[in-house]
N, C-alpha and C. Protein backbone atom coordinates (compact mmCIF):
# COMPACT_ATOMS: atom_id res chain seq x y z
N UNK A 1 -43.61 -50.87 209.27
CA UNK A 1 -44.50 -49.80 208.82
C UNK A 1 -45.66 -50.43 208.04
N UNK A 2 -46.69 -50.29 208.40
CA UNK A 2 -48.12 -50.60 208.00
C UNK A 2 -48.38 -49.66 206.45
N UNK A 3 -49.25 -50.68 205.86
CA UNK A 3 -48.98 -50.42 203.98
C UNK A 3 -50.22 -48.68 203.81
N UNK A 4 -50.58 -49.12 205.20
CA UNK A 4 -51.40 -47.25 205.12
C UNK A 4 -50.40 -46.27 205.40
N UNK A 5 -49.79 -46.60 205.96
CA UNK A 5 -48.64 -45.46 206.49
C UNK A 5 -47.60 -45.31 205.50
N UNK A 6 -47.72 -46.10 205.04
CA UNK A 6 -46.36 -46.06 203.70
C UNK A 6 -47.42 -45.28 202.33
N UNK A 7 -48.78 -45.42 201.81
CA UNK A 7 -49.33 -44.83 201.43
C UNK A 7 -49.38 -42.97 201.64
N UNK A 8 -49.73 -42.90 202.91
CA UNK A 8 -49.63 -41.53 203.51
C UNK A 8 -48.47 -40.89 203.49
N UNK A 9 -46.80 -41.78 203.64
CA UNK A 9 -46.30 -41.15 203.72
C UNK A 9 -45.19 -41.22 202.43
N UNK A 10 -45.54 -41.73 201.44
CA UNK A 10 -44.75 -41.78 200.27
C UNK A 10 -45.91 -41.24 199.13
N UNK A 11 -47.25 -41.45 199.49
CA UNK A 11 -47.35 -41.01 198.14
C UNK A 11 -48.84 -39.40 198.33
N UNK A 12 -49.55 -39.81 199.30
CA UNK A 12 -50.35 -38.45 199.83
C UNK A 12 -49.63 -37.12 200.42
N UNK A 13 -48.43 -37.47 201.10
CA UNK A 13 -48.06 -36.36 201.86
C UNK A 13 -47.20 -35.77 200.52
N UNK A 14 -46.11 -36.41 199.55
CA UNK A 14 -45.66 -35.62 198.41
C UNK A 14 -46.49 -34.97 197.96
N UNK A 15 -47.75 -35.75 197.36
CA UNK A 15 -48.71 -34.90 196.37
C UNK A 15 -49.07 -33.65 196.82
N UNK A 16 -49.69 -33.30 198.66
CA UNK A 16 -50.03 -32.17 199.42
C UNK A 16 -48.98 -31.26 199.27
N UNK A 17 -47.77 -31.93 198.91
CA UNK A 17 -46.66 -30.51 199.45
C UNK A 17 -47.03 -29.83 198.29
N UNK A 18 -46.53 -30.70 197.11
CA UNK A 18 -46.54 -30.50 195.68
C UNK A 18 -48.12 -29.61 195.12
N UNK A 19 -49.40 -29.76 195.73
CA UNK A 19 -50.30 -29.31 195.73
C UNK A 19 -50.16 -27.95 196.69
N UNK A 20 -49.48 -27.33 197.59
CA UNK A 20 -49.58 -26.27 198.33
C UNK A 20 -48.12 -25.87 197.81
N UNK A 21 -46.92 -26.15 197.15
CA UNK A 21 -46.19 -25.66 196.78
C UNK A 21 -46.88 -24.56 195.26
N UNK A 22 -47.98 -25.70 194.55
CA UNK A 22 -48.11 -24.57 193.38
C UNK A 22 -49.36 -23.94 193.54
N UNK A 23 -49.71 -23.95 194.53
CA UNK A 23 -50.74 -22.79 194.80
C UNK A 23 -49.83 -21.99 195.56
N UNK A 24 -48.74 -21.62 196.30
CA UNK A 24 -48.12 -20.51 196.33
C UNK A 24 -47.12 -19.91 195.04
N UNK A 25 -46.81 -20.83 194.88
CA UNK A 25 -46.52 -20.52 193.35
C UNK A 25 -47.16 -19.58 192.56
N UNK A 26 -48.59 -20.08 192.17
CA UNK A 26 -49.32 -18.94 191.58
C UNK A 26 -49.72 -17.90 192.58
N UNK A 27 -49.79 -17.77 193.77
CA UNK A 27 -50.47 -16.70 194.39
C UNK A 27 -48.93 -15.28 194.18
N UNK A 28 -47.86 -15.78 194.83
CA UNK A 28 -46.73 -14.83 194.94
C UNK A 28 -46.40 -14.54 193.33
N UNK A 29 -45.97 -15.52 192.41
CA UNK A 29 -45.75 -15.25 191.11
C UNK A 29 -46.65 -15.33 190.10
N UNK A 30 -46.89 -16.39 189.67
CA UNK A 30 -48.06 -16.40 188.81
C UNK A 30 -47.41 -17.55 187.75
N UNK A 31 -48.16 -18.30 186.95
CA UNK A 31 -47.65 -19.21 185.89
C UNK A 31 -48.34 -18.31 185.06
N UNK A 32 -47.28 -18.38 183.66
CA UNK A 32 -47.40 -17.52 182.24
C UNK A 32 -48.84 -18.47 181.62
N UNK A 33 -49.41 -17.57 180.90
CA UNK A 33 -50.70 -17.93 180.18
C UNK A 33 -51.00 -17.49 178.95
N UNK A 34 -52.00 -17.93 178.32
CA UNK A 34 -51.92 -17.32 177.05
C UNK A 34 -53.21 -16.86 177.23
N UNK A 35 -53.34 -15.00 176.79
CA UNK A 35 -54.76 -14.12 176.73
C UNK A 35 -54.51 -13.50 175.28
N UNK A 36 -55.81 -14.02 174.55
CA UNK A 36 -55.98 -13.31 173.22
C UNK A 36 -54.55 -13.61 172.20
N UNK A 37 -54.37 -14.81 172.50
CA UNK A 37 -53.52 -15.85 171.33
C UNK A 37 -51.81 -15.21 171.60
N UNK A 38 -51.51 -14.55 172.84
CA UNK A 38 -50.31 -14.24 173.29
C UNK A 38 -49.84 -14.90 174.49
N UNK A 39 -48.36 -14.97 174.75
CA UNK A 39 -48.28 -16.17 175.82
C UNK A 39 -47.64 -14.98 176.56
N UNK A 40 -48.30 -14.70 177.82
CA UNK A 40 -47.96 -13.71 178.82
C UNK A 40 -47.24 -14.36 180.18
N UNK A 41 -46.80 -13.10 181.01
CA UNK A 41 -46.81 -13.66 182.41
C UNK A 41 -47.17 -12.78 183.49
N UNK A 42 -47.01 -13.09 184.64
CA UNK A 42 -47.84 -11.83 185.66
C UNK A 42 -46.86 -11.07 185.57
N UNK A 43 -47.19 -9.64 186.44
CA UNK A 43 -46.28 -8.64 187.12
C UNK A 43 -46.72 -8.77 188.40
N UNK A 44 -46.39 -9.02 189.71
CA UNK A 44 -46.91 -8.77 191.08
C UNK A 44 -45.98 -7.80 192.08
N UNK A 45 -46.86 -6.26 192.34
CA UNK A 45 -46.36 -5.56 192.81
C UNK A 45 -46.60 -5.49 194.55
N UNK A 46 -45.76 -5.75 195.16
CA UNK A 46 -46.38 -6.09 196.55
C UNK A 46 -46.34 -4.82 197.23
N UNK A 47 -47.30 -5.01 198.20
CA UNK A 47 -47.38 -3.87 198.99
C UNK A 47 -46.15 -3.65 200.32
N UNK A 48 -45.20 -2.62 199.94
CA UNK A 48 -44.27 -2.67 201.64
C UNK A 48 -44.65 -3.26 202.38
N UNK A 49 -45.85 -2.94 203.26
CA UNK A 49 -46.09 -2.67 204.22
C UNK A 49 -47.11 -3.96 205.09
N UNK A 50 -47.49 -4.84 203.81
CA UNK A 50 -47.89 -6.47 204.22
C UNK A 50 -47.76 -7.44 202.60
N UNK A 51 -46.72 -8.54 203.32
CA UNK A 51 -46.23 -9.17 201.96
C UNK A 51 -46.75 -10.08 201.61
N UNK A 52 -48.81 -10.58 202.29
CA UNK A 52 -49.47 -10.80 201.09
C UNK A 52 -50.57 -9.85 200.49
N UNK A 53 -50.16 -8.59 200.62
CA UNK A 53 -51.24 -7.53 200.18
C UNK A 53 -50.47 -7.08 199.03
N UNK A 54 -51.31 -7.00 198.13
CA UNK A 54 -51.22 -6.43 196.37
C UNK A 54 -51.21 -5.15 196.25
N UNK A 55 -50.13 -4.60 195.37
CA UNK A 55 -50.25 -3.07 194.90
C UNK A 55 -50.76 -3.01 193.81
N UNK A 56 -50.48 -3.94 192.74
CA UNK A 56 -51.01 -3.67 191.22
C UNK A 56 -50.66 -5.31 190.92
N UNK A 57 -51.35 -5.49 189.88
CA UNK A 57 -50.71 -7.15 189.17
C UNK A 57 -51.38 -6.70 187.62
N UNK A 58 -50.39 -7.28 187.02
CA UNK A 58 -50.67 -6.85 185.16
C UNK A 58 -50.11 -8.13 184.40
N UNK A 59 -50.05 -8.51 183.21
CA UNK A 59 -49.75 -9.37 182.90
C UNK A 59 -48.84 -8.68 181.44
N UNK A 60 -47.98 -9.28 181.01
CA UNK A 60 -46.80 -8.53 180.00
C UNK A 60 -46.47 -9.77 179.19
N UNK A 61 -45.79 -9.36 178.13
CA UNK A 61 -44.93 -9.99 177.13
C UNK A 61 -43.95 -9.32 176.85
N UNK A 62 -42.83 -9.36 176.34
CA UNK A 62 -41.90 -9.20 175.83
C UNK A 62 -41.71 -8.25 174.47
N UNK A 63 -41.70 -7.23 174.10
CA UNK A 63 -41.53 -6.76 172.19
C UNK A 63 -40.21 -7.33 172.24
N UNK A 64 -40.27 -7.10 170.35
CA UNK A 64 -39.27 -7.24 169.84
C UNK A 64 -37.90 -6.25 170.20
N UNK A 65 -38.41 -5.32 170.86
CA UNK A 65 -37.38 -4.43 171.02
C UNK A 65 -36.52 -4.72 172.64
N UNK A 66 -37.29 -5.57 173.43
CA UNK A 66 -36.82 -6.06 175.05
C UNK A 66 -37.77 -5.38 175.74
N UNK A 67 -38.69 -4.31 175.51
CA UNK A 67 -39.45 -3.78 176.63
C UNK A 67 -40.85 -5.13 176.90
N UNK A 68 -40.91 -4.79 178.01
CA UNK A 68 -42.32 -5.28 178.25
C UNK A 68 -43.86 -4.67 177.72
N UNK A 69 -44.37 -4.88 177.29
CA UNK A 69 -45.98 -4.83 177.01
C UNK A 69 -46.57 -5.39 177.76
N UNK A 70 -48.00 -4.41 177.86
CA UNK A 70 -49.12 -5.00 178.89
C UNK A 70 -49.62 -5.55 177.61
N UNK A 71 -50.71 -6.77 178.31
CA UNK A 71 -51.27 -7.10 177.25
C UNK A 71 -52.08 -8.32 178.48
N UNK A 72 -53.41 -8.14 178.89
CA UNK A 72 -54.49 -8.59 179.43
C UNK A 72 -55.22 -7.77 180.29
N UNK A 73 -55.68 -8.16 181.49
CA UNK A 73 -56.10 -7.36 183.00
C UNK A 73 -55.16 -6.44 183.85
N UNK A 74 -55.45 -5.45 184.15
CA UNK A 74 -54.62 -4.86 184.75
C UNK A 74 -55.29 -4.29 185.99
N UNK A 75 -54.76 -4.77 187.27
CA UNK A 75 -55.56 -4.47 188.57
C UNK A 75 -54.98 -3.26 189.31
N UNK A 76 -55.05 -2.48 189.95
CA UNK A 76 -54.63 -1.81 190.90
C UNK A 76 -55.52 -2.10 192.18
N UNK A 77 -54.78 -2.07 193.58
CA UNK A 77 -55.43 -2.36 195.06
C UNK A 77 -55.07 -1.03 195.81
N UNK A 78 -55.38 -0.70 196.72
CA UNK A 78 -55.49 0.29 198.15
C UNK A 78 -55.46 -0.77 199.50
N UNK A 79 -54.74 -0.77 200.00
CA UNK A 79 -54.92 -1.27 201.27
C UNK A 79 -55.58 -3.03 201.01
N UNK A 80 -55.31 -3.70 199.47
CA UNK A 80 -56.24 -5.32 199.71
C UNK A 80 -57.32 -4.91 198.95
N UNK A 81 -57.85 -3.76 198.95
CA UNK A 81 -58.96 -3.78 198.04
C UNK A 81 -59.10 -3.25 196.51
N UNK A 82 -59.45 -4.02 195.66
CA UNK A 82 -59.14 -3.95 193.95
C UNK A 82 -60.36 -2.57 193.92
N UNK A 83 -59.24 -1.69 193.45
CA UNK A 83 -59.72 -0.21 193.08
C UNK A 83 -59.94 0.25 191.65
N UNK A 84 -59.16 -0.64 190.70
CA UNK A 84 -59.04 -0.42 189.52
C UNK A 84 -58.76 -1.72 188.56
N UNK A 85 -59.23 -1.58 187.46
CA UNK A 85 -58.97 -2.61 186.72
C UNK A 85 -59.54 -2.28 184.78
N UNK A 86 -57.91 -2.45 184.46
CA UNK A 86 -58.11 -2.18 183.06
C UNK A 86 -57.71 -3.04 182.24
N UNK A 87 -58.24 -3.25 180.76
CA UNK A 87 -58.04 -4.43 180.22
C UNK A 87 -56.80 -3.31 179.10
N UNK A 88 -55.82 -4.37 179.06
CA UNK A 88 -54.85 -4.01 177.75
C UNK A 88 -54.97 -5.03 176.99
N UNK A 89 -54.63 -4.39 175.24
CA UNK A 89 -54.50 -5.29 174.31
C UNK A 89 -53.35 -4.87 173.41
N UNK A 90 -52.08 -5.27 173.70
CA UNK A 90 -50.82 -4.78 172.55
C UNK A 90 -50.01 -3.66 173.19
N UNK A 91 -50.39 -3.44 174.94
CA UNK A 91 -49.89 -2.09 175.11
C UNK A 91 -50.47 -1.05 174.95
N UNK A 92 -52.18 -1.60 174.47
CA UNK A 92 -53.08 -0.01 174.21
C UNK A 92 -54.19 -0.72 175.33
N UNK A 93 -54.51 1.04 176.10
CA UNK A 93 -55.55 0.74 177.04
C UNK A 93 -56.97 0.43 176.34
N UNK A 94 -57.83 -0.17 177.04
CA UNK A 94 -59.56 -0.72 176.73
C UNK A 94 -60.30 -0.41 177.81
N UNK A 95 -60.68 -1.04 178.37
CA UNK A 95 -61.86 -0.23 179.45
C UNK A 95 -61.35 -0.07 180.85
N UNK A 96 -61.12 0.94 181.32
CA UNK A 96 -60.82 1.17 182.57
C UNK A 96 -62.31 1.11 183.62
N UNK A 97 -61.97 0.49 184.52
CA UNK A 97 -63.49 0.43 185.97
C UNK A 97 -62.83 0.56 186.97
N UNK A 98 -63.29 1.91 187.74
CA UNK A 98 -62.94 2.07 188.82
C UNK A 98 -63.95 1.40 189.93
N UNK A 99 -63.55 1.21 190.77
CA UNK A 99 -64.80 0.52 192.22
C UNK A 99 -64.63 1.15 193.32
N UNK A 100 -65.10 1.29 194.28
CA UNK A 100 -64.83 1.60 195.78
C UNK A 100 -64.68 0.97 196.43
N UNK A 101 -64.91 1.33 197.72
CA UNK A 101 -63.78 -0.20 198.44
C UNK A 101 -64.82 -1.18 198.78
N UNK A 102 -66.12 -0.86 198.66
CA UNK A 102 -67.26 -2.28 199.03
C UNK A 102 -66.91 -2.82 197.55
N UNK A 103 -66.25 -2.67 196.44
CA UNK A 103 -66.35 -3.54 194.69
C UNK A 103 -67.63 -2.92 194.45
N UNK A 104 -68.08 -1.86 194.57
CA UNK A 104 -69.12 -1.07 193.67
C UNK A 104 -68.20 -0.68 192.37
N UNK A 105 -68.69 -0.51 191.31
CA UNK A 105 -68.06 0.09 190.07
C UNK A 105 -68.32 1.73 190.18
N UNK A 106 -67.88 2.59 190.50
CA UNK A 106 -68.22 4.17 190.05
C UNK A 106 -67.99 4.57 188.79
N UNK A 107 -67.11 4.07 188.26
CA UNK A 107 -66.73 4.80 186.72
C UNK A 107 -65.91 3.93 185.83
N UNK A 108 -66.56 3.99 184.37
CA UNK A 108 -65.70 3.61 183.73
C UNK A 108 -65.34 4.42 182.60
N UNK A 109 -64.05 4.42 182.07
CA UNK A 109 -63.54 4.78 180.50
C UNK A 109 -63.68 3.92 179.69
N UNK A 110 -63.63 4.38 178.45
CA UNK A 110 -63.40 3.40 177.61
C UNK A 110 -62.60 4.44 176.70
N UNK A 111 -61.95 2.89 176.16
CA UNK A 111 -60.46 3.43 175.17
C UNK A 111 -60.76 2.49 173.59
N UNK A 112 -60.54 2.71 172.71
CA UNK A 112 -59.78 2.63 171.89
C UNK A 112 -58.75 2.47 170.93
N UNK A 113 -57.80 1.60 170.51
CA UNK A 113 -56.79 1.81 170.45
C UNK A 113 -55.31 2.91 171.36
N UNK A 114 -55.82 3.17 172.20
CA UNK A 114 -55.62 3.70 173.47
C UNK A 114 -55.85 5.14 173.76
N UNK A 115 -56.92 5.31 172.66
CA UNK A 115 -57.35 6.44 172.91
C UNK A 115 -58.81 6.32 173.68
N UNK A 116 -59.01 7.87 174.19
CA UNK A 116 -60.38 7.82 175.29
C UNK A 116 -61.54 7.72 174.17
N UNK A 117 -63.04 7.54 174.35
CA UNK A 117 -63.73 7.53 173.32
C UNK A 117 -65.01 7.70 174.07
N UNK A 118 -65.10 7.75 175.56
CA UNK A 118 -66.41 7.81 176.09
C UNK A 118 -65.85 7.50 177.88
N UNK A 119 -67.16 7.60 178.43
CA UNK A 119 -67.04 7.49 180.03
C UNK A 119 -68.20 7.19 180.38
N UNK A 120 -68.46 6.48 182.19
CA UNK A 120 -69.76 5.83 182.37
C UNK A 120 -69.40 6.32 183.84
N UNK A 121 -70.49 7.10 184.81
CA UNK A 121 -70.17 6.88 185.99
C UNK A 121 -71.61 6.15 186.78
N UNK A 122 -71.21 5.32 187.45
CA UNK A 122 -72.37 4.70 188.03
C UNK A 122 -72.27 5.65 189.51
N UNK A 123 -73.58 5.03 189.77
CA UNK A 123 -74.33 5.35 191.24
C UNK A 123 -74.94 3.56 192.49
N UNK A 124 -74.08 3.76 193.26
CA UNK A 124 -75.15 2.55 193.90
C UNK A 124 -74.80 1.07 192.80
N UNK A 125 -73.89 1.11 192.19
CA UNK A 125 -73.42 0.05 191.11
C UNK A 125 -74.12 -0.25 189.68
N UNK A 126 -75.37 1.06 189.98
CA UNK A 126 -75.93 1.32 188.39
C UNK A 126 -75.79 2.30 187.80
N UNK A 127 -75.88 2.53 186.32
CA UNK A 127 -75.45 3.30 185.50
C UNK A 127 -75.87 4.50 186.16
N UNK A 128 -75.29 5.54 185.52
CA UNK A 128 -76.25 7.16 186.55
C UNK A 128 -75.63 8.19 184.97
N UNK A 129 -74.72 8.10 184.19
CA UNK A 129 -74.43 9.20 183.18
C UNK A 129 -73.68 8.30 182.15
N UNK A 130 -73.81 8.66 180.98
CA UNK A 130 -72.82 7.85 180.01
C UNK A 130 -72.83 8.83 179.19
N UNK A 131 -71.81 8.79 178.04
CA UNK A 131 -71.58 9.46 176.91
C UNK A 131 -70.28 8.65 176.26
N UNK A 132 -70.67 7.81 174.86
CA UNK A 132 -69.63 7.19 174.36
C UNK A 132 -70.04 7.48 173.02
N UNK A 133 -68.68 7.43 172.03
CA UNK A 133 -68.50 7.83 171.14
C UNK A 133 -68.34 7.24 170.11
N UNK A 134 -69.76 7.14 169.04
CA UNK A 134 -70.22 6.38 168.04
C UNK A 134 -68.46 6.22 166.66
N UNK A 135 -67.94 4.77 166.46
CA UNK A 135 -66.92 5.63 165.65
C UNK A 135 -67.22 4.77 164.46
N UNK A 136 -66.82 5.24 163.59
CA UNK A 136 -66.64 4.61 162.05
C UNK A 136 -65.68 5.03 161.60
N UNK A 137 -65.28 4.17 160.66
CA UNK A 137 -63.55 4.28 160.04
C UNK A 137 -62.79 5.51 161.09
N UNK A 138 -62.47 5.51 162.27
CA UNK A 138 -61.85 5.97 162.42
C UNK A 138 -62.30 7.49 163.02
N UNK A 139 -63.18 7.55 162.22
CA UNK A 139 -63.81 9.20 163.61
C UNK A 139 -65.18 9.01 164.15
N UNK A 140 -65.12 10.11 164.60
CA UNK A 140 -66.63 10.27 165.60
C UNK A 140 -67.93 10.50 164.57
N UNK A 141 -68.63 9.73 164.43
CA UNK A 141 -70.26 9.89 163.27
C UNK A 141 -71.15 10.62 164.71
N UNK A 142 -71.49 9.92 166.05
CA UNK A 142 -72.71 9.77 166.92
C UNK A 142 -71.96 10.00 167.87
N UNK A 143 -72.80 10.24 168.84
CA UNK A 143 -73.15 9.90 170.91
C UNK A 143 -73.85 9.64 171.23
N UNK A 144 -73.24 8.54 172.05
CA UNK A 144 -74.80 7.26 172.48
C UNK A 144 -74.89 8.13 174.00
N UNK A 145 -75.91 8.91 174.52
CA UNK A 145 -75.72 9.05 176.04
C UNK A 145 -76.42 8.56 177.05
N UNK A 146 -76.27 8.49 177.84
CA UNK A 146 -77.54 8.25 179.10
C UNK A 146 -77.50 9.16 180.00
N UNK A 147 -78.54 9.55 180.87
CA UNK A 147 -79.08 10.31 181.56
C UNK A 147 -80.27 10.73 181.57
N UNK A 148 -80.66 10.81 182.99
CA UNK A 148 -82.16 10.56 183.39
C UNK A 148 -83.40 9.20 183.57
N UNK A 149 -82.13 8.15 183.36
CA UNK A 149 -82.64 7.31 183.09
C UNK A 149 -83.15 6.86 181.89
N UNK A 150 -82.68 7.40 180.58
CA UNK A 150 -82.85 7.12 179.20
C UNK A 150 -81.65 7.30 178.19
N UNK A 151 -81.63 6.40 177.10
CA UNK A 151 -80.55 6.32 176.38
C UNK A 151 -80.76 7.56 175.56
N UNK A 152 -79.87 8.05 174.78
CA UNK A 152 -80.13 9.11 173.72
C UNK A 152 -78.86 8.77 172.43
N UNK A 153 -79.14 9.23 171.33
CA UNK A 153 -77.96 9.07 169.90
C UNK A 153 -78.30 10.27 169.40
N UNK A 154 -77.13 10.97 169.06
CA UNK A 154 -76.93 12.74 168.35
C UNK A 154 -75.86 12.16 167.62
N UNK A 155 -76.28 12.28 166.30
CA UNK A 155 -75.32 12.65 165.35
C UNK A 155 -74.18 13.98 165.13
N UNK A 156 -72.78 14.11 164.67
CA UNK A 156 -72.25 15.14 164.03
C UNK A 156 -73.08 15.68 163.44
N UNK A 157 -73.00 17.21 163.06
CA UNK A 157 -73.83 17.56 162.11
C UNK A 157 -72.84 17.13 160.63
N UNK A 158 -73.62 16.96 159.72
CA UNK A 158 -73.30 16.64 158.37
C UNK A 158 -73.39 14.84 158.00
N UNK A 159 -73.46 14.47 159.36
CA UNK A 159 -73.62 12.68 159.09
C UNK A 159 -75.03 12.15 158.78
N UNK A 160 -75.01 10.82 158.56
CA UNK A 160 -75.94 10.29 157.69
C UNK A 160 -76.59 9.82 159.44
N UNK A 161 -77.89 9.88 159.35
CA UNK A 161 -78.28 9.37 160.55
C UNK A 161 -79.06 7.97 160.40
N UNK A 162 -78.30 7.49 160.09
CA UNK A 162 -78.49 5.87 159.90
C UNK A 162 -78.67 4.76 161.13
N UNK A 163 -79.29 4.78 162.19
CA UNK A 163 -79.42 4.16 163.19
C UNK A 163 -80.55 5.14 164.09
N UNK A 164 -81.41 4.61 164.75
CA UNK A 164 -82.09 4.98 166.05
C UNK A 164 -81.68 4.40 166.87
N UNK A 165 -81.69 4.81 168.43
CA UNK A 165 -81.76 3.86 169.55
C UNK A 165 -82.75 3.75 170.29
N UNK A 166 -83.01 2.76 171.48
CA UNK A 166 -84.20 2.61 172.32
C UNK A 166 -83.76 3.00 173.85
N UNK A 167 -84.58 3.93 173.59
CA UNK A 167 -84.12 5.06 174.88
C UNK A 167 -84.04 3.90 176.48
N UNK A 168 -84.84 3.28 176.69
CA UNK A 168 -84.66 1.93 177.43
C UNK A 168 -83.91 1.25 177.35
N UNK A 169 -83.84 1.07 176.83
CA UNK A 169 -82.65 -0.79 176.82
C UNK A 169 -81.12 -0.05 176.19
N UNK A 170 -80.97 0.89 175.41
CA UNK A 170 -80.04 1.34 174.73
C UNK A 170 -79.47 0.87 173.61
N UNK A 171 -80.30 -0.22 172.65
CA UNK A 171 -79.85 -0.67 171.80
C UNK A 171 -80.23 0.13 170.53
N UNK A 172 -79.02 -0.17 169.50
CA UNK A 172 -78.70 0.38 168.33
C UNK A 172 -79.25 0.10 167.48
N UNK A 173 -80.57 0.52 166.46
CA UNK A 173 -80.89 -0.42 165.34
C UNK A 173 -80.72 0.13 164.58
N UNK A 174 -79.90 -0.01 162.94
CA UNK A 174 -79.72 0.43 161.89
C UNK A 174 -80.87 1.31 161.35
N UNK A 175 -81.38 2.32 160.15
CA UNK A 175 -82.42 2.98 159.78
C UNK A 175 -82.13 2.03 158.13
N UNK A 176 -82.61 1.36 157.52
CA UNK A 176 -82.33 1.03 156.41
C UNK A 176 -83.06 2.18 155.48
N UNK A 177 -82.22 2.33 153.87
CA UNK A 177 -82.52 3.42 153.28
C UNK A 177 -82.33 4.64 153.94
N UNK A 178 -81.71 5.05 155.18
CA UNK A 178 -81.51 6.34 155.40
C UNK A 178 -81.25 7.48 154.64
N UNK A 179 -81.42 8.65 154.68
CA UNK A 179 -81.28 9.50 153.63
C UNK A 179 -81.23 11.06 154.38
N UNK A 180 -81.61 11.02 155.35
CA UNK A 180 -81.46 12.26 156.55
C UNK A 180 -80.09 12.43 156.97
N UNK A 181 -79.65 13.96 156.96
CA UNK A 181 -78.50 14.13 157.80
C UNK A 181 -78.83 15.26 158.89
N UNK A 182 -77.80 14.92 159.34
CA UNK A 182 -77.68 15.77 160.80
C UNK A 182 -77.47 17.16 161.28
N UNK A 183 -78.06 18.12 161.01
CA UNK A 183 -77.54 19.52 161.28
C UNK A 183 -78.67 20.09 159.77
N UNK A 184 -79.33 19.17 159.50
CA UNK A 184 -79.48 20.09 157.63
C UNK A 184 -80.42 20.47 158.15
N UNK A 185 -80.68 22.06 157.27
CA UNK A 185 -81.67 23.08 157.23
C UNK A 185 -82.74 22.46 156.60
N UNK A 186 -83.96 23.46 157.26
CA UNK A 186 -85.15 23.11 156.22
C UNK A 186 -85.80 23.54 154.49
N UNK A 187 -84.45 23.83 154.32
CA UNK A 187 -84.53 24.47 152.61
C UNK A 187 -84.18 23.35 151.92
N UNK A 188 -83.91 21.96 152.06
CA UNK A 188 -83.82 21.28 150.72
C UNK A 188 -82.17 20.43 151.03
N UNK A 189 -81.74 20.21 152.37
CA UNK A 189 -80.86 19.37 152.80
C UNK A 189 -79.43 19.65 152.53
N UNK A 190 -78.91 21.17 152.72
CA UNK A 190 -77.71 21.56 152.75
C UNK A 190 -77.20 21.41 154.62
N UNK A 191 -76.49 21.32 154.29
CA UNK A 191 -75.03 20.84 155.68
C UNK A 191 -74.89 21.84 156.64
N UNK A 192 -75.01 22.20 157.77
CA UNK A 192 -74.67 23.58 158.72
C UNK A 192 -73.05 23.41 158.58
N UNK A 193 -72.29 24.02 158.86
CA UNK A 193 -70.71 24.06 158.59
C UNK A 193 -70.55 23.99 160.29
N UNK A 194 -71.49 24.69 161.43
CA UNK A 194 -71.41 24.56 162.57
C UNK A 194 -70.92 23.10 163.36
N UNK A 195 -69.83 22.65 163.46
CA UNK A 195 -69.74 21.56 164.36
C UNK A 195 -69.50 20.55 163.51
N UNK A 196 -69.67 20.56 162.14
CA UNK A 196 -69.47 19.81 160.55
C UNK A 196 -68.46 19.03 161.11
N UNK A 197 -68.15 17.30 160.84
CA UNK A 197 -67.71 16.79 161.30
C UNK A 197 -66.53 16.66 159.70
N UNK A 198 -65.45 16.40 159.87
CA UNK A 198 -64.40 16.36 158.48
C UNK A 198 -64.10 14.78 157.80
């Protein structure tokens, strides 16, 4: 046996197996990873009906109690094509994006500690309506919206309206010294009780 052939076949052809063994490896299972300082592993839900087509894949950890937690990306497929995809953090949902089957985005949620807090539906893979929900400590102050092709910010009535936005671009800029609130009459800056945020 010639010292090429003993090359090829002791030390290239192991490495190839060993190289196509862990790329199926990760495709069917997945190797555990660490997202956002937690050491996870996949979930891969296969489809009946073709066993390399995807139903959902999520990634989990363990609680203290034995259940699993989501805790990274979370995909859902139709027929091979990624329809959905939401990010978890701790077991609480974050932004859900739905797509169609070309990977256009139509809609997204957004969450919160796994609560809802706003929604986005696109058109053609660009924005087309938004409405998300300005929060501080914990409740609703604003609504940032879009439509018509321009951003908009409405305060609760009774809040401090401490920020403008730029109806274009949609960015947030603080009002320094603010002193205006939201809903007040023109007699001298009392509160409407209408819609009064608590």
């Amino acid at each position: 046996m010639t010292h090429a052939k003993k090359i090829v076949l002791y030390i290239l052809l192991p490495c190839a197996i060993l190289a196509a063994a862990t790329v199926g490896y990760e495709f069917r299972v997945g190797f555990p990873r660490t997202i956002e300082g937690r050491r996870v592993h996949r979930v891969t839900i296969w489809s009946q009906d073709d066993y390399f087509q995807r139903d959902r894949m999520y990634y989990v950890y363990t609680g203290d109690d034995g259940k699993e937690i989501k805790h990274g990306p979370f995909q859902n497929y139709d027929h091979g094509h990624l329809v959905e995809t939401v990010d978890y953090h701790e077991g609480k949902l974050g932004t859900a994006t739905f797509l169609n089957v070309f990977g256009d985005k139509t809609q997204e949620v957004y969450y919160i500690g796994g609560a809802p807090h706003g929604w986005a539906n696109y058109a053609n893979g660009k924005l087309f309506t938004m409405r998300l929900d300005i929060l501080q400590e914990g409740h609703v102050l604003a609504a940032k919206s879009f439509a018509n092709g321009q951003y908009s910010l409405a305060f609760n009535c009774g809040e401090l309206i401490n920020s403008s936005i730029d109806p274009a671009s949609g960015q947030i800029t603080p009002i320094p010294d603010a002193s205006k609130r939201a809903c007040a009459d023109s007699s001298g800056g009392s509160v409407s009780t209408k819609a009064a945020s608590k």
